[in-house]
Structure formats: C-alpha cells, structure tokens
Protein backbone atom coordinates (compact mmCIF):
# COMPACT_ATOMS: atom_id res chain seq x y z
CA UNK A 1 16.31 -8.42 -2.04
CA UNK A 2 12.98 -7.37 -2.61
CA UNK A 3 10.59 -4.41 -2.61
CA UNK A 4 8.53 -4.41 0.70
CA UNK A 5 6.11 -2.02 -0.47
CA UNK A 6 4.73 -4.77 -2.99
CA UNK A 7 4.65 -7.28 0.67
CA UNK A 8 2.47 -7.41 3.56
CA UNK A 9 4.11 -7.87 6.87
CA UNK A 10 2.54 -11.03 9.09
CA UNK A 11 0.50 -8.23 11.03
CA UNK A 12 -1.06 -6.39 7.64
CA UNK A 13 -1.59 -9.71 6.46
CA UNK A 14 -3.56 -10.76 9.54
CA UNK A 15 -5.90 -7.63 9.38
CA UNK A 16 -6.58 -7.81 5.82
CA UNK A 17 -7.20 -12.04 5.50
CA UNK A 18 -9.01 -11.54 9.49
CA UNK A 19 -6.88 -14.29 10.56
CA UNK A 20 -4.35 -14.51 13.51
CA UNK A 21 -0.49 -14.20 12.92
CA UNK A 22 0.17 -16.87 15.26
CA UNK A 23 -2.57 -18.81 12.45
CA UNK A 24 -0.72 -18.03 9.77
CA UNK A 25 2.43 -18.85 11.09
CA UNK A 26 1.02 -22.25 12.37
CA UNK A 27 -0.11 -22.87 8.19
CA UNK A 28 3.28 -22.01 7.08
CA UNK A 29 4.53 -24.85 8.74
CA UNK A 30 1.58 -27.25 7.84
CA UNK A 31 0.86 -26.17 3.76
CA UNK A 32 4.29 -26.22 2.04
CA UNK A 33 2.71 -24.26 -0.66
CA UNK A 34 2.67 -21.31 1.99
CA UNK A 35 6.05 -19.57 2.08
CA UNK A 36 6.09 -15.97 2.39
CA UNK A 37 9.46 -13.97 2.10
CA UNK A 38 11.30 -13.70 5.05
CA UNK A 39 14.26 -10.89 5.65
CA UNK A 40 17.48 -11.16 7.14
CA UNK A 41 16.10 -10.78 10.80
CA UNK A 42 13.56 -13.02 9.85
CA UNK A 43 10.36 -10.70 9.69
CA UNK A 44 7.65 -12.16 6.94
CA UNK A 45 6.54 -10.43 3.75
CA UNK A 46 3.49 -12.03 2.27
CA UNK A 47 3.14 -11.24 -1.60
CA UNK A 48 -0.53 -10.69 -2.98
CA UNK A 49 -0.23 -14.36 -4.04
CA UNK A 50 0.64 -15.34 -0.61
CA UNK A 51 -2.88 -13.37 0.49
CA UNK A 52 -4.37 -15.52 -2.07
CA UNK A 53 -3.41 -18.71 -0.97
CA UNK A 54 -4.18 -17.48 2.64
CA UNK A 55 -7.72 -16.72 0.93
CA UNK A 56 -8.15 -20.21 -0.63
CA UNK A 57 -7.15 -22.08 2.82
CA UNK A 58 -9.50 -20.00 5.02
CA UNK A 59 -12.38 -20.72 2.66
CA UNK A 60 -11.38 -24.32 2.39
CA UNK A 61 -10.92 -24.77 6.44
CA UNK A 62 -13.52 -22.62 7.62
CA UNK A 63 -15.98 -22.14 5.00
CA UNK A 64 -16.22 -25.97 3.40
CA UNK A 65 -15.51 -27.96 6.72
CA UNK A 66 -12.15 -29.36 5.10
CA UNK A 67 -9.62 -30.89 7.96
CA UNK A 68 -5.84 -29.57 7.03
CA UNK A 69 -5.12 -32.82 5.89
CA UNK A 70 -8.20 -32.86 3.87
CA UNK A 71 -7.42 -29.49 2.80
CA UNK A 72 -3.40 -30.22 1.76
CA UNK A 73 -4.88 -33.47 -0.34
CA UNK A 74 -7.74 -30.97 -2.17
CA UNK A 75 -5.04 -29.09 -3.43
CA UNK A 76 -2.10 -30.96 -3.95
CA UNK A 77 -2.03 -31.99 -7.55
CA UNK A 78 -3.03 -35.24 -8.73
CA UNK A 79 -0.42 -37.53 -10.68
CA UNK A 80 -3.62 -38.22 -12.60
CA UNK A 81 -4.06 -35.04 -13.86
CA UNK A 82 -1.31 -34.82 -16.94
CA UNK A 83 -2.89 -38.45 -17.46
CA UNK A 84 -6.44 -36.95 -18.08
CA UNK A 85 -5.79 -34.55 -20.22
C-alpha cells in the first residue's frame, strides 16, 4: 500500500487547491491524467503531483478561459513533438 501521510484525502485536497470535491471528482473522470490513489474502501489520496495537476487545470479552466476539451487537447502531447526535436 502506501503511506497516507505523504496523500491528501479528496477533502484536504479541496481546501488547499479551493476547489469542490464533487469538482475534483467530476475531473477525474474527464482528464485521464488525473488519478489519485484510491484505498480498499475506495477513499482518494491525492499525491503532491496530483495537487499539481489539480493546480495546472484550475489555472487552465478558470484562469485562461480554456473549455475541458480545450484544456485535455493543451496538454495532451503532440505526436509532433519527438518529430520536432
């Protein structure tokens, strides 16, 4: 398993990224990239990179005007990229 004292549960995670759990639950199911650790009764456990990606999508939806669709094609890698470089 892992250590819960390095996780946020849904409810920490809320308070510190000021957004809803019943958000965050509805952007687990829309960004794949999104998948905090759930235990065996199925509570979640968001890591610090979890709160980071939380970050990045709050900043993209609310700050920059993206849609969710906009936002999953902004960062979704390009097949281009490995191309360009």
């Amino acid at each position: 398993m892992f250590q819960k004292d390095t996780f946020l549960t849904i409810s920490q995670a809320a308070k510190k990224t000021d957004i809803p759990s019943h958000v965050l639950r509805f952007w687990e199911k829309n960004f794949f990239f999104l998948k905090p650790k759930k235990a065996e009764g199925g509570r979640r456990y968001y890591s610090t990179d979890d709160i980071e990606v939380v970050l990045l999508i709050k900043k993209l939806l609310y700050e920059k005007g993206f849609t969710i669709k906009g936002c999953l094609l902004y960062t979704s890698p390009s097949p281009r990229d490995g191309l360009l470089s």
